[in-house]
C-alpha atoms as a PDB file:
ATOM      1  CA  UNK A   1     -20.324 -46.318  23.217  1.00  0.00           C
ATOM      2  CA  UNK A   2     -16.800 -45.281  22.763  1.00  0.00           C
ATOM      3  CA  UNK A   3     -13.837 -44.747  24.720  1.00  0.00           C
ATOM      4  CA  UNK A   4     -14.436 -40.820  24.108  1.00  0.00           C
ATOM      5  CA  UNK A   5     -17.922 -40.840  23.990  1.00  0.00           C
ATOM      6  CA  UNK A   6     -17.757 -41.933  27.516  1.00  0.00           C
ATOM      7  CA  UNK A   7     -15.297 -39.481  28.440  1.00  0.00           C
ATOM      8  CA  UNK A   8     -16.920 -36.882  27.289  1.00  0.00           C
ATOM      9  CA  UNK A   9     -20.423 -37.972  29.033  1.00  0.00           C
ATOM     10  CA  UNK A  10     -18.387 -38.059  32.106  1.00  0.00           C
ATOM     11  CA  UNK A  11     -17.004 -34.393  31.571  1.00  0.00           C
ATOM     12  CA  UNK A  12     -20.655 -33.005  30.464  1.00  0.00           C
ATOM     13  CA  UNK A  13     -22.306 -34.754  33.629  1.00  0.00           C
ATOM     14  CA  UNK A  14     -19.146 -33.030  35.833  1.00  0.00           C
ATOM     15  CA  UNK A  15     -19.945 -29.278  34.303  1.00  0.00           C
ATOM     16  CA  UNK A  16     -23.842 -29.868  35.224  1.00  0.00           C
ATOM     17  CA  UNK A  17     -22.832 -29.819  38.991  1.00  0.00           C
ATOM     18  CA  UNK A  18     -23.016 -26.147  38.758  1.00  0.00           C
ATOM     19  CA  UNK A  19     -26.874 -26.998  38.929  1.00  0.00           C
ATOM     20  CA  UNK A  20     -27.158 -30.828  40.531  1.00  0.00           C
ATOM     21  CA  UNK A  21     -24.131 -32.174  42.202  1.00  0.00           C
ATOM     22  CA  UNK A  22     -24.146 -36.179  41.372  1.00  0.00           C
ATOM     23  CA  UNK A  23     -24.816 -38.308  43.970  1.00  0.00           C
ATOM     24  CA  UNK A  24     -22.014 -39.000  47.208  1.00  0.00           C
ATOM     25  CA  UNK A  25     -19.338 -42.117  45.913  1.00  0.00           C
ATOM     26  CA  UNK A  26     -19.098 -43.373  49.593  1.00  0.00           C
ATOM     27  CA  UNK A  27     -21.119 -43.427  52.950  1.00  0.00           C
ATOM     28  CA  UNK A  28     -18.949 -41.299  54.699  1.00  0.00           C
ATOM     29  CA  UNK A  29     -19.540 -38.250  52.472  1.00  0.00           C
ATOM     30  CA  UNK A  30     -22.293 -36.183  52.323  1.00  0.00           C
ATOM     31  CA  UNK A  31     -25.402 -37.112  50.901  1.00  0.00           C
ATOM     32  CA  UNK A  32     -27.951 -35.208  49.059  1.00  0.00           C
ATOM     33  CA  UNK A  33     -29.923 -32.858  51.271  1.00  0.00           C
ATOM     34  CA  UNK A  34     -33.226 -34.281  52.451  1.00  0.00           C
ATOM     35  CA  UNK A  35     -35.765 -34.145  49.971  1.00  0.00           C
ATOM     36  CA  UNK A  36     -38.842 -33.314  52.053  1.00  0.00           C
ATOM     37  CA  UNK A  37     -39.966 -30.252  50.988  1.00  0.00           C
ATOM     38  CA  UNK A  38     -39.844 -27.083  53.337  1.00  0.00           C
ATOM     39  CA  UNK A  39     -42.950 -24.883  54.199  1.00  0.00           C
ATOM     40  CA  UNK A  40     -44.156 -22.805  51.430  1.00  0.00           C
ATOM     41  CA  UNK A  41     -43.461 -19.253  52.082  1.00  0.00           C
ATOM     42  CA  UNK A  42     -41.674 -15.882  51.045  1.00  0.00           C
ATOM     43  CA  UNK A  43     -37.763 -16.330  50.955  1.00  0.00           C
ATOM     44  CA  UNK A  44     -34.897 -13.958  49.558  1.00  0.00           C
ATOM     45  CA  UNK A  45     -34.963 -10.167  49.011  1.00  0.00           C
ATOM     46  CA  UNK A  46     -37.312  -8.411  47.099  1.00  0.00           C
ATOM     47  CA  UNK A  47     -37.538  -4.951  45.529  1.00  0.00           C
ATOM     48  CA  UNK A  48     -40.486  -3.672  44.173  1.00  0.00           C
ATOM     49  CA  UNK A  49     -38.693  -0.236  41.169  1.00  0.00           C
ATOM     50  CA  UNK A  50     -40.801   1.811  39.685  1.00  0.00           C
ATOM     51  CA  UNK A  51     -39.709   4.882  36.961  1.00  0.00           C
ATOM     52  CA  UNK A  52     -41.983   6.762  34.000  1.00  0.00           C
ATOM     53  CA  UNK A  53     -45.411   5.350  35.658  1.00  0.00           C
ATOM     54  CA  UNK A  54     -44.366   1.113  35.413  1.00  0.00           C
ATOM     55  CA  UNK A  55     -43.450  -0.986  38.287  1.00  0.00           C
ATOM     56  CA  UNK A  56     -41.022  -3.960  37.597  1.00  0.00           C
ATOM     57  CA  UNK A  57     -39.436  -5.828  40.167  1.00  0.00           C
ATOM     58  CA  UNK A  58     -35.714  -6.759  41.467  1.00  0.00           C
ATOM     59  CA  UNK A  59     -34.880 -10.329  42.945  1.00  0.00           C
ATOM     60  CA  UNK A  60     -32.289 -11.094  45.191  1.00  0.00           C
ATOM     61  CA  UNK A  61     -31.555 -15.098  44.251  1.00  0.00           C
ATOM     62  CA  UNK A  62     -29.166 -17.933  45.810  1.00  0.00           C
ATOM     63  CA  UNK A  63     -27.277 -20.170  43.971  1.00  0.00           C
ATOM     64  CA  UNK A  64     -28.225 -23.479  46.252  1.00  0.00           C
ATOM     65  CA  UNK A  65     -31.636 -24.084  48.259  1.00  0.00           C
ATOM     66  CA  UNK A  66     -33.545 -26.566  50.239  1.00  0.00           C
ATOM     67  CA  UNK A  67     -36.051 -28.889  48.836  1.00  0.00           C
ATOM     68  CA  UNK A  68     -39.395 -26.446  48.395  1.00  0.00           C
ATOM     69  CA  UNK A  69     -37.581 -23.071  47.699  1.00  0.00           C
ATOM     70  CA  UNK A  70     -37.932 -23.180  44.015  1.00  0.00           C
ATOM     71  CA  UNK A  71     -41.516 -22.366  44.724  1.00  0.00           C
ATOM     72  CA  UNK A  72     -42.144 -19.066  44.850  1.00  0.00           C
ATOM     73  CA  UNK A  73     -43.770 -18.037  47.771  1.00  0.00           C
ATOM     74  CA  UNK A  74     -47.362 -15.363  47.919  1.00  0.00           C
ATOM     75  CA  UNK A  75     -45.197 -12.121  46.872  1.00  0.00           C
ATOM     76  CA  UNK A  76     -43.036 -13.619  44.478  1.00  0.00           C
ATOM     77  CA  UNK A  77     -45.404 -15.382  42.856  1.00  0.00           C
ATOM     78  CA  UNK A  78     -47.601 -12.604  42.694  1.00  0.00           C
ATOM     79  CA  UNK A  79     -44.544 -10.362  41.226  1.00  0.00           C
ATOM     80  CA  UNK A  80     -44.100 -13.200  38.634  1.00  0.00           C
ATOM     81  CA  UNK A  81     -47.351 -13.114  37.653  1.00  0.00           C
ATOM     82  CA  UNK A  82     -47.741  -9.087  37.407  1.00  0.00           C
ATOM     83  CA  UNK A  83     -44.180  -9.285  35.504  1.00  0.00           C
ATOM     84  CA  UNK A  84     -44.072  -9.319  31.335  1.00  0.00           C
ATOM     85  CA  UNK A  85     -40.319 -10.776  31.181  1.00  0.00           C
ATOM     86  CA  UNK A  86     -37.746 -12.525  33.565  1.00  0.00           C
ATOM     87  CA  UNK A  87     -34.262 -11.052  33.074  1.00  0.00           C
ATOM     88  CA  UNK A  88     -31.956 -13.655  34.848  1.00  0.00           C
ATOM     89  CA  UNK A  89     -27.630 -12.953  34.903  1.00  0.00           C
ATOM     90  CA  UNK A  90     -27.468 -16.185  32.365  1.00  0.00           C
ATOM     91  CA  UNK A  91     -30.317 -18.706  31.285  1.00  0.00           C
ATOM     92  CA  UNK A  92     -28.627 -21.583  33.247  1.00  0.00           C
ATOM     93  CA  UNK A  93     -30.770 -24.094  30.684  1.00  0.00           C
ATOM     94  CA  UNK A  94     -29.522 -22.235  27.762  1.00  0.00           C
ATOM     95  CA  UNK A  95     -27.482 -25.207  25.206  1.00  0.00           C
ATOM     96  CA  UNK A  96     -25.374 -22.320  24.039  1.00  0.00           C
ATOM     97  CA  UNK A  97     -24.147 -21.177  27.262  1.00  0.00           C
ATOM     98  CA  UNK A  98     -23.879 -24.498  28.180  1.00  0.00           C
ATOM     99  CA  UNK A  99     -21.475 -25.189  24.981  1.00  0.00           C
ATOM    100  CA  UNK A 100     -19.465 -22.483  25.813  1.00  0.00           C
ATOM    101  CA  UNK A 101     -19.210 -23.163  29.213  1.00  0.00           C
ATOM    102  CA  UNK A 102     -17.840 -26.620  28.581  1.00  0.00           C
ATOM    103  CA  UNK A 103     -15.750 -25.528  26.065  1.00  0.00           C
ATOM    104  CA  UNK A 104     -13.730 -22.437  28.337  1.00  0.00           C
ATOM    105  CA  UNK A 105     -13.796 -25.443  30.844  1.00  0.00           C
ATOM    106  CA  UNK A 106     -11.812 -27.432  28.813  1.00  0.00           C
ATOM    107  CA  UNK A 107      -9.488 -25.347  27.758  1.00  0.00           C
ATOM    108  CA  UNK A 108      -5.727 -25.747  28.430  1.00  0.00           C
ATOM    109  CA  UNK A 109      -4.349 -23.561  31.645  1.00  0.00           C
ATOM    110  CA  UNK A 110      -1.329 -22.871  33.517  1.00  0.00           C
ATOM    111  CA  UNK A 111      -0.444 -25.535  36.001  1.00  0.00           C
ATOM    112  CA  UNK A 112      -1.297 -25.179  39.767  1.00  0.00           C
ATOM    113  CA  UNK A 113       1.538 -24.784  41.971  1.00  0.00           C
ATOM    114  CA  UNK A 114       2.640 -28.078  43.083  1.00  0.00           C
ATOM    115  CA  UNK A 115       1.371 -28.110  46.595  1.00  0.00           C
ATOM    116  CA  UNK A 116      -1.715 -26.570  45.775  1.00  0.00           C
ATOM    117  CA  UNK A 117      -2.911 -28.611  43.353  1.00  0.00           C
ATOM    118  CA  UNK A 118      -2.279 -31.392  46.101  1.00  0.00           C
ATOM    119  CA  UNK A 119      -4.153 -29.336  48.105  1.00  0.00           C
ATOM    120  CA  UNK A 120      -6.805 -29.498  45.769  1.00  0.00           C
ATOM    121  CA  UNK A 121      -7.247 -32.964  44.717  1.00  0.00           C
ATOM    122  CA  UNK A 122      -6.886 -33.890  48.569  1.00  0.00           C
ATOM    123  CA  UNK A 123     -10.228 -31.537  49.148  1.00  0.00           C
ATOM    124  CA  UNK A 124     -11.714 -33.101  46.097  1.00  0.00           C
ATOM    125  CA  UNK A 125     -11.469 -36.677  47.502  1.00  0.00           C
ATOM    126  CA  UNK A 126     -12.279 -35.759  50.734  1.00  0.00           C
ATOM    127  CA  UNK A 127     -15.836 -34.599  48.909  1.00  0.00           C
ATOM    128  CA  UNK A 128     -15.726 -38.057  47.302  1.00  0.00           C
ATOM    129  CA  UNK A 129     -15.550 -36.213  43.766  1.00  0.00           C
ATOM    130  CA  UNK A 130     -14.202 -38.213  40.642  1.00  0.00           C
ATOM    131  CA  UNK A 131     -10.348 -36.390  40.525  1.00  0.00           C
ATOM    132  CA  UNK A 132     -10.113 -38.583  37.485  1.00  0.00           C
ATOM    133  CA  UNK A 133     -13.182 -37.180  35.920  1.00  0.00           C
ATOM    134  CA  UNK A 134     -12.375 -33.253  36.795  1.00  0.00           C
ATOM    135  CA  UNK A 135      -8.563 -33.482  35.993  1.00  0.00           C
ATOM    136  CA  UNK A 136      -9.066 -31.911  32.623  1.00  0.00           C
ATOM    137  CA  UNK A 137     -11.251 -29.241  33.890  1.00  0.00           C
ATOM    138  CA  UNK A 138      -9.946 -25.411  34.727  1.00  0.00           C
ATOM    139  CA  UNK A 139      -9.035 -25.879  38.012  1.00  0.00           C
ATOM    140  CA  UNK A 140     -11.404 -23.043  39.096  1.00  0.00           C
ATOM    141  CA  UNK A 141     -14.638 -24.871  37.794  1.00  0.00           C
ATOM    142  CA  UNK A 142     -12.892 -27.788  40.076  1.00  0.00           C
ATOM    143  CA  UNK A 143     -12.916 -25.278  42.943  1.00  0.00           C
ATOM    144  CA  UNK A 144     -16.667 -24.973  41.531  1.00  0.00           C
ATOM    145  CA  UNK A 145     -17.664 -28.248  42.582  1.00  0.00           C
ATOM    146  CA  UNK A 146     -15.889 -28.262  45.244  1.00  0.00           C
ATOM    147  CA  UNK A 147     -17.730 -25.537  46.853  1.00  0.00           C
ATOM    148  CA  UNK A 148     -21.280 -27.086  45.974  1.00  0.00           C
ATOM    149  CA  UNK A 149     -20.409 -30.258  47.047  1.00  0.00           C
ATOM    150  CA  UNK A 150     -19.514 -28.367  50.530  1.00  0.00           C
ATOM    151  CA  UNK A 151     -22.710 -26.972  50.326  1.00  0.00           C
ATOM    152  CA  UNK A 152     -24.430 -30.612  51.003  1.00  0.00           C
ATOM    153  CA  UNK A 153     -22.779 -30.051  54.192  1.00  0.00           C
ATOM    154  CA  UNK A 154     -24.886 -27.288  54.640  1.00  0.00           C
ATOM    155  CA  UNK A 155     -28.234 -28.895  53.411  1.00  0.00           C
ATOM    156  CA  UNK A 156     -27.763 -27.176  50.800  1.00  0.00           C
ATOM    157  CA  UNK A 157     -27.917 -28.391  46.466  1.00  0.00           C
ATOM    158  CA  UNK A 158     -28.312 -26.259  43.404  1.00  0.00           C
ATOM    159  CA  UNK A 159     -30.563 -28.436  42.395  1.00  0.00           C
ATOM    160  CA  UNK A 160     -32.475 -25.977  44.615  1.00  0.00           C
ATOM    161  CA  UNK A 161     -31.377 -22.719  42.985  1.00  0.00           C
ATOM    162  CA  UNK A 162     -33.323 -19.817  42.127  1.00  0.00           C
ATOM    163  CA  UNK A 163     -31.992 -19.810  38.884  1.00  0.00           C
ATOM    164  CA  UNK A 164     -33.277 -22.750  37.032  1.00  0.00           C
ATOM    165  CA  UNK A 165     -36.489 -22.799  38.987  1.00  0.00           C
ATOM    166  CA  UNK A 166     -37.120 -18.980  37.669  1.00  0.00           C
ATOM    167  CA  UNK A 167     -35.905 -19.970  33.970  1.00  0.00           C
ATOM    168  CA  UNK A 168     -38.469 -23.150  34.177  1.00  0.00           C
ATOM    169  CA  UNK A 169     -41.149 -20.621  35.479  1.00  0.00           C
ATOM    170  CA  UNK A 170     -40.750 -17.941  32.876  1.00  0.00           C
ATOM    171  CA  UNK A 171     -41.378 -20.718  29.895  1.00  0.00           C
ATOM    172  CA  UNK A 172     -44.299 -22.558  31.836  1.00  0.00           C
ATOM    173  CA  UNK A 173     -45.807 -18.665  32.040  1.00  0.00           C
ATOM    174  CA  UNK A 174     -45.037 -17.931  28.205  1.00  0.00           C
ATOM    175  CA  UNK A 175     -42.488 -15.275  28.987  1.00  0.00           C
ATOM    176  CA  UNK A 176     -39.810 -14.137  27.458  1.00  0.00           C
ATOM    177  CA  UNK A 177     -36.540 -14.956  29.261  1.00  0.00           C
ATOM    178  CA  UNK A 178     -33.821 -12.279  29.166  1.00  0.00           C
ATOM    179  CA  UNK A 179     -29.909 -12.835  29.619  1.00  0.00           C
ATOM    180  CA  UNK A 180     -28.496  -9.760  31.351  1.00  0.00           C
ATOM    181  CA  UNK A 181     -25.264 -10.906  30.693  1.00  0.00           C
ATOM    182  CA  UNK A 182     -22.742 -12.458  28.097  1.00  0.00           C
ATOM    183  CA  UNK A 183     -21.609 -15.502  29.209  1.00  0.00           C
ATOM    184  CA  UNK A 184     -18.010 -14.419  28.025  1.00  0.00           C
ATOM    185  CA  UNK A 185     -18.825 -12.014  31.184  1.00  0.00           C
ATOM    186  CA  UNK A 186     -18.601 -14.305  33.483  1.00  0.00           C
ATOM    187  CA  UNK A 187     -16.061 -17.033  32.171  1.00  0.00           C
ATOM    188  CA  UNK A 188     -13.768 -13.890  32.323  1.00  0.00           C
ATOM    189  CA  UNK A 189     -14.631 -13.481  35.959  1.00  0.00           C
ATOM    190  CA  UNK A 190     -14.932 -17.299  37.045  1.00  0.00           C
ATOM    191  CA  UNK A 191     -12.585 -19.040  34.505  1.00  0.00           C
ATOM    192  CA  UNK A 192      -9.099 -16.835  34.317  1.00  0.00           C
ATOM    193  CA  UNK A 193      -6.417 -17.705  31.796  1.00  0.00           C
ATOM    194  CA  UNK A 194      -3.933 -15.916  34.488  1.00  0.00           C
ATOM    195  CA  UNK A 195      -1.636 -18.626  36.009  1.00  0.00           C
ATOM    196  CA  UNK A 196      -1.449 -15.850  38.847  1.00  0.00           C
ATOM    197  CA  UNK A 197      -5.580 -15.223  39.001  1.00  0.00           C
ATOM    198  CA  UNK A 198      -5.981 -19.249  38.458  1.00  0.00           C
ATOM    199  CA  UNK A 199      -4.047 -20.048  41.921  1.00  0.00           C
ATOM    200  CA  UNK A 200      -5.884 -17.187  43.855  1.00  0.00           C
ATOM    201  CA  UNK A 201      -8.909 -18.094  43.065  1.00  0.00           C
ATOM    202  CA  UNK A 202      -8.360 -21.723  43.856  1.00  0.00           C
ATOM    203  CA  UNK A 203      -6.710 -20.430  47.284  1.00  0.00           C
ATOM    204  CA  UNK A 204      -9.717 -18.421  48.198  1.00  0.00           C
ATOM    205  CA  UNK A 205     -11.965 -21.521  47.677  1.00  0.00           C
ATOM    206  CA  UNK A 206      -9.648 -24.303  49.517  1.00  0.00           C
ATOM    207  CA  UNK A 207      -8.689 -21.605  52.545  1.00  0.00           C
ATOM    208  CA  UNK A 208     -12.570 -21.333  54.556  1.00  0.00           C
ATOM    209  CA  UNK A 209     -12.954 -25.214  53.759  1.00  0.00           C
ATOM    210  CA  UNK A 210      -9.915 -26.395  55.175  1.00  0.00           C
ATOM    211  CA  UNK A 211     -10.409 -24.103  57.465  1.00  0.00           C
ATOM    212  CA  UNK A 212     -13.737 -26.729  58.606  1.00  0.00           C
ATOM    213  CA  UNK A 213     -15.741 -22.921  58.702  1.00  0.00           C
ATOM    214  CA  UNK A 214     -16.185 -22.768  55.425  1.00  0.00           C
ATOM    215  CA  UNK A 215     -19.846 -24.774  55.708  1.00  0.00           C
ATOM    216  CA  UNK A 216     -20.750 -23.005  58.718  1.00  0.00           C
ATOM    217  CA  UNK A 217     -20.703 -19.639  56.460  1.00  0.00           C
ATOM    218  CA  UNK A 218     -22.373 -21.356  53.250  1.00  0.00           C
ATOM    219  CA  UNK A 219     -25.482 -21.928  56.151  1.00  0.00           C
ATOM    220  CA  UNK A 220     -25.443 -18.582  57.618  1.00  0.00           C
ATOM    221  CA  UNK A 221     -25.916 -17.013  53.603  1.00  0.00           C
ATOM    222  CA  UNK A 222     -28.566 -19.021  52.926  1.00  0.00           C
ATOM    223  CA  UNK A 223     -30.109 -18.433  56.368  1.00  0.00           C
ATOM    224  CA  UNK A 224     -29.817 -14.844  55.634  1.00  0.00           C
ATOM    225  CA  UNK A 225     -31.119 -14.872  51.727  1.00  0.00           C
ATOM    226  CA  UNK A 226     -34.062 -17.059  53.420  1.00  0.00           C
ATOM    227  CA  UNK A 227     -34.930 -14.578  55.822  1.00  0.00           C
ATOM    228  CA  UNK A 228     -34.327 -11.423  53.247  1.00  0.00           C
ATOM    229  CA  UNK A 229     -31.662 -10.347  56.218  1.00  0.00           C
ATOM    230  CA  UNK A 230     -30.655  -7.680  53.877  1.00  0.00           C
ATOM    231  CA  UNK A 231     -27.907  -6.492  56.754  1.00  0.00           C
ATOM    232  CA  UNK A 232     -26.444  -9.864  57.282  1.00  0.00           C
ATOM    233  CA  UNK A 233     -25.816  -9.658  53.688  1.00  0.00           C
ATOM    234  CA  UNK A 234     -24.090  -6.401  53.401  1.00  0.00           C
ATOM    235  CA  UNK A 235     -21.787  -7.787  56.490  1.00  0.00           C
ATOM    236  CA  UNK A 236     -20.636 -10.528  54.708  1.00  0.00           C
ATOM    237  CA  UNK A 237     -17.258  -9.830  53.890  1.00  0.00           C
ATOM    238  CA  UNK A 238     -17.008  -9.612  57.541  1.00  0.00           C
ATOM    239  CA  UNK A 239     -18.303 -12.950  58.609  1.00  0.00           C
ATOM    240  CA  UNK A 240     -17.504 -15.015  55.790  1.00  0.00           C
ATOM    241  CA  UNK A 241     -14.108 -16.109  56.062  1.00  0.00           C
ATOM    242  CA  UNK A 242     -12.911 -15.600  53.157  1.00  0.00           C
ATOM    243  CA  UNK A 243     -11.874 -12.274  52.723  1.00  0.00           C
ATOM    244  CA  UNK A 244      -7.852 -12.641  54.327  1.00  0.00           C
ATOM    245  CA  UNK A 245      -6.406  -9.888  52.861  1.00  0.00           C
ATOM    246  CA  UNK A 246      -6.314  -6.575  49.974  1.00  0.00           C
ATOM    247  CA  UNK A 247      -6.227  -9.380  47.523  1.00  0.00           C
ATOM    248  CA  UNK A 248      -9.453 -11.324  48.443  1.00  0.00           C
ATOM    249  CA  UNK A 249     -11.453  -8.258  48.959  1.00  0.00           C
ATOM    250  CA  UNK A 250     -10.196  -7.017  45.248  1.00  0.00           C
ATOM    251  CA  UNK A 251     -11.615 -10.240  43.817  1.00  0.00           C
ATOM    252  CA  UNK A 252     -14.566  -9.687  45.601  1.00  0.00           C
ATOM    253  CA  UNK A 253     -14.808  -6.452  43.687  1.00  0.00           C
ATOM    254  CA  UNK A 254     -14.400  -7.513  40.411  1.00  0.00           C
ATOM    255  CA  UNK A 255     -16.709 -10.642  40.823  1.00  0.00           C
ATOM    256  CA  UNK A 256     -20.174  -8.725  42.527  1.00  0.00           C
ATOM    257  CA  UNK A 257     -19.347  -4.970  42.480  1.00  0.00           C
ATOM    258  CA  UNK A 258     -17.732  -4.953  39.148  1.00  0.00           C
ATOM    259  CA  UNK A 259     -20.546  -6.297  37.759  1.00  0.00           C
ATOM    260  CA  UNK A 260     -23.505  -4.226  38.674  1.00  0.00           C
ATOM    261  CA  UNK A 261     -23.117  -1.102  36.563  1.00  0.00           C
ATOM    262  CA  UNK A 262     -23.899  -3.418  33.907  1.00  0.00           C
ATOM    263  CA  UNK A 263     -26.538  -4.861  34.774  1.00  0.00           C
ATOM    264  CA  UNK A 264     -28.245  -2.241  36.259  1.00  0.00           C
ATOM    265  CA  UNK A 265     -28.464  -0.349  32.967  1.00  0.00           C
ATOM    266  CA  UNK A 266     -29.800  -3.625  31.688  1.00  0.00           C
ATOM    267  CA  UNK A 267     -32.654  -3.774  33.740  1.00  0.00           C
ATOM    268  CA  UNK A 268     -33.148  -0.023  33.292  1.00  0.00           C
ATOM    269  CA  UNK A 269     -33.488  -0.776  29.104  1.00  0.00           C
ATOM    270  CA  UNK A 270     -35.767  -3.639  29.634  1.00  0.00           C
ATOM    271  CA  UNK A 271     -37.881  -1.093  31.522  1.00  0.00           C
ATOM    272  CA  UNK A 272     -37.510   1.197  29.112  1.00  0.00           C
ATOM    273  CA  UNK A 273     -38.514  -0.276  26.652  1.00  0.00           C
ATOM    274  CA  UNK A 274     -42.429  -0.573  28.582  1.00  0.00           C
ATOM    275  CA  UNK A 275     -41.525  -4.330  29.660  1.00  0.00           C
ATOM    276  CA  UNK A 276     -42.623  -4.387  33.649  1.00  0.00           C
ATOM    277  CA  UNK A 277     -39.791  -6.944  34.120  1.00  0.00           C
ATOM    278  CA  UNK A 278     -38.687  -9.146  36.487  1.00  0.00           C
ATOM    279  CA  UNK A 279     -35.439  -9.166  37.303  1.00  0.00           C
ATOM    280  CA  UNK A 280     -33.055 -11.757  39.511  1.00  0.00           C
ATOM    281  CA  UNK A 281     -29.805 -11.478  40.212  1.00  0.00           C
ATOM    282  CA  UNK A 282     -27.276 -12.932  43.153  1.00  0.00           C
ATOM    283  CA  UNK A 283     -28.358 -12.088  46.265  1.00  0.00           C
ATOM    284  CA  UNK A 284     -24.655 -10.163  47.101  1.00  0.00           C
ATOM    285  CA  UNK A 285     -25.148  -7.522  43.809  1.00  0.00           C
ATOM    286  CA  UNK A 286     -28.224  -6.314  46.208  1.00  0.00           C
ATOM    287  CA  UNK A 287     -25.781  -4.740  49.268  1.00  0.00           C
ATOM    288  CA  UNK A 288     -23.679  -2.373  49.680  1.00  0.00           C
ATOM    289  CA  UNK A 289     -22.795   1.186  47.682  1.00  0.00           C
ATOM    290  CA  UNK A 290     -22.701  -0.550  44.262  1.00  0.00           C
ATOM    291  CA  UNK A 291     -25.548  -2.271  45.185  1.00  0.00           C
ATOM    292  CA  UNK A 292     -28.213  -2.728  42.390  1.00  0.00           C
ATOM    293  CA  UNK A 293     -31.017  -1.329  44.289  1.00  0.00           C
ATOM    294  CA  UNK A 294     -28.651   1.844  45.247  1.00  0.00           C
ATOM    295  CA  UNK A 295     -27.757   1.557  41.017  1.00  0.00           C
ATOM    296  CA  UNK A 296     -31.481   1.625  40.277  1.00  0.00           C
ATOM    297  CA  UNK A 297     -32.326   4.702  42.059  1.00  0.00           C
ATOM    298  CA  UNK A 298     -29.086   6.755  41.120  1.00  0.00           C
ATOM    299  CA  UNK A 299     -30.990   5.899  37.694  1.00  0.00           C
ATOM    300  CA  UNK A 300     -34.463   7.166  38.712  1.00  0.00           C
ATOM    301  CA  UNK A 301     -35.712   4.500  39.756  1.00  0.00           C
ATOM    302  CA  UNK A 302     -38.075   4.568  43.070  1.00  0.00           C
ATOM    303  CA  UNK A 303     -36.847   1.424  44.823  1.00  0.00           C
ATOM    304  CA  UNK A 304     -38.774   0.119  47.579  1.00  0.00           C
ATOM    305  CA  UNK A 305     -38.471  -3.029  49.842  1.00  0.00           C
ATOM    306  CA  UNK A 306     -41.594  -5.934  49.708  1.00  0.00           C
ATOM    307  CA  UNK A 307     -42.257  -7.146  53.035  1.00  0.00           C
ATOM    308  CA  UNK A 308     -42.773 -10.853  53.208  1.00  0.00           C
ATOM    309  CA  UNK A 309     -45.911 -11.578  54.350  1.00  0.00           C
END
């Protein structure tokens, strides 16, 4: 193999740690979460929506998980089942997202601030990530893997995400999998060209981890998606530690609440259109006044909790 063949192996394996984190370099770092699976039963938040005489469904999802969460428990399953489509944000096994993906990744950006990109490639070693293999990566998709790498410390891998497991689902089921988004959507939002937007964003990430709280709020989301602890959720800007000032809180904005207009009327078309459809998106575009289930029923939707059993 060649000299960039192996380079750009190296980069393609990096970008797939936005779904499985490679495995800890030394001892001392964390290691992949146990594998023994948990308990089957009924995690995250569930809506059941209902408009012109059709029920489809809305699911609250998170990004990272436990061993055992990808399967769905009695009243997602049975939602799943009762559903004709699965509309996720992105198809996270989609070749073309993943192409573009890379390719925004790889793009040239404004250089970091001197002592924050120290800053940065300190945290990155300290995870035991390659600095070598990420160096000609945007620095927010190194932030990225930075922050699901500090999820191990939680237990936590997106190996374990909703995400993929739902996209595997809909195709072993035979349906149709919807994108609600454009991946150019969220590159916008998660990848900035801004030298300005580029060091805030890499602040915000390095601030609640060198903080040493930054794992003990990565638990206490997933705790609360596991539980469908819909008011924990709506409190997090509160409790997360990572919302310091105007500026955090308007990135906050543009990243969930900016967002959900959009794909609210997505959902509503896919209902429209007679699909009953199943519908998953972050478990933070669920709370709050731009919430999607507050969206849904400002659109005449009757939107109604399910109970986990």
């Amino acid at each position: 193999m060649s000299p960039l063949a192996r380079w750009r192996r190296r980069i393609a394996a990096t970008l797939a740690a936005l779904w499985l984190l490679p495995p800890a370099l030394a001892q001392d770092c964390p290691p992949p979460p146990d594998p023994q699976p948990a308990a089957l039963a009924d995690r995250g938040p569930l809506w059941e929506i209902e408009r012109d005489g059709r029920r489809s469904w809305l699911y609250g999802t998170l990004h990272v998980g436990k061993a055992g969460w990808t399967t769905p428990g009695p009243r997602v399953a049975a939602a799943l089942e009762a559903s004709d489509l699965v509309a996720l944000e992105l198809d996270p096994e989609d070749p073309g997202v993943q192409r573009q993906l890379m390719a925004e990744a790889l793009r040239p950006t404004p250089p970091l601030p001197p002592a924050l990109a120290r800053r940065l490639a300190d945290a990155l070693r300290a995870a035991c990530l390659d600095t070598r293999a990420l160096a000609p990566l945007h620095p927010a998709m190194q932030a990225i893997v930075l922050t699901l790498a500090e999820a191990r410390r939680a237990g936590l891998d997106p190996a374990w995400g909703q995400e993929g497991a739902l996209a595997r689902s809909a195709r072993d089921r035979g349906r149709p999998l919807v994108a609600l988004e454009r991946v150019e959507q969220q590159l916008a939002v998660l990848l900035p060209r801004d030298a300005a937007a580029i060091a805030g964003l890499v602040e915000r990430t390095l601030a609640p981890l060198e903080s040493g709280r930054g794992t003990a709020a990565l638990a206490r989301l997933a705790r609360a998606w596991e539980e469908a602890d819909v008011a924990t959720l709506a409190d997090y800007e509160r409790w997360c530690d990572c919302i310091a000032d105007d500026g955090d809180r308007a990135a906050m904005r543009e990243m969930v609440d900016a967002r959900n207009p959009g794909l609210a009327d997505g959902i509503a078309a896919l209902h429209a259109r007679g699909a009953r459809v199943f519908a998953a998106v972050g478990a933070l575009h669920m709370v709050g006044e731009q919430g999607l289930p507050r969206l849904l029923a400002e659109r005449g939707f009757a939107v109604r909790p399910v109970p986990a059993r």
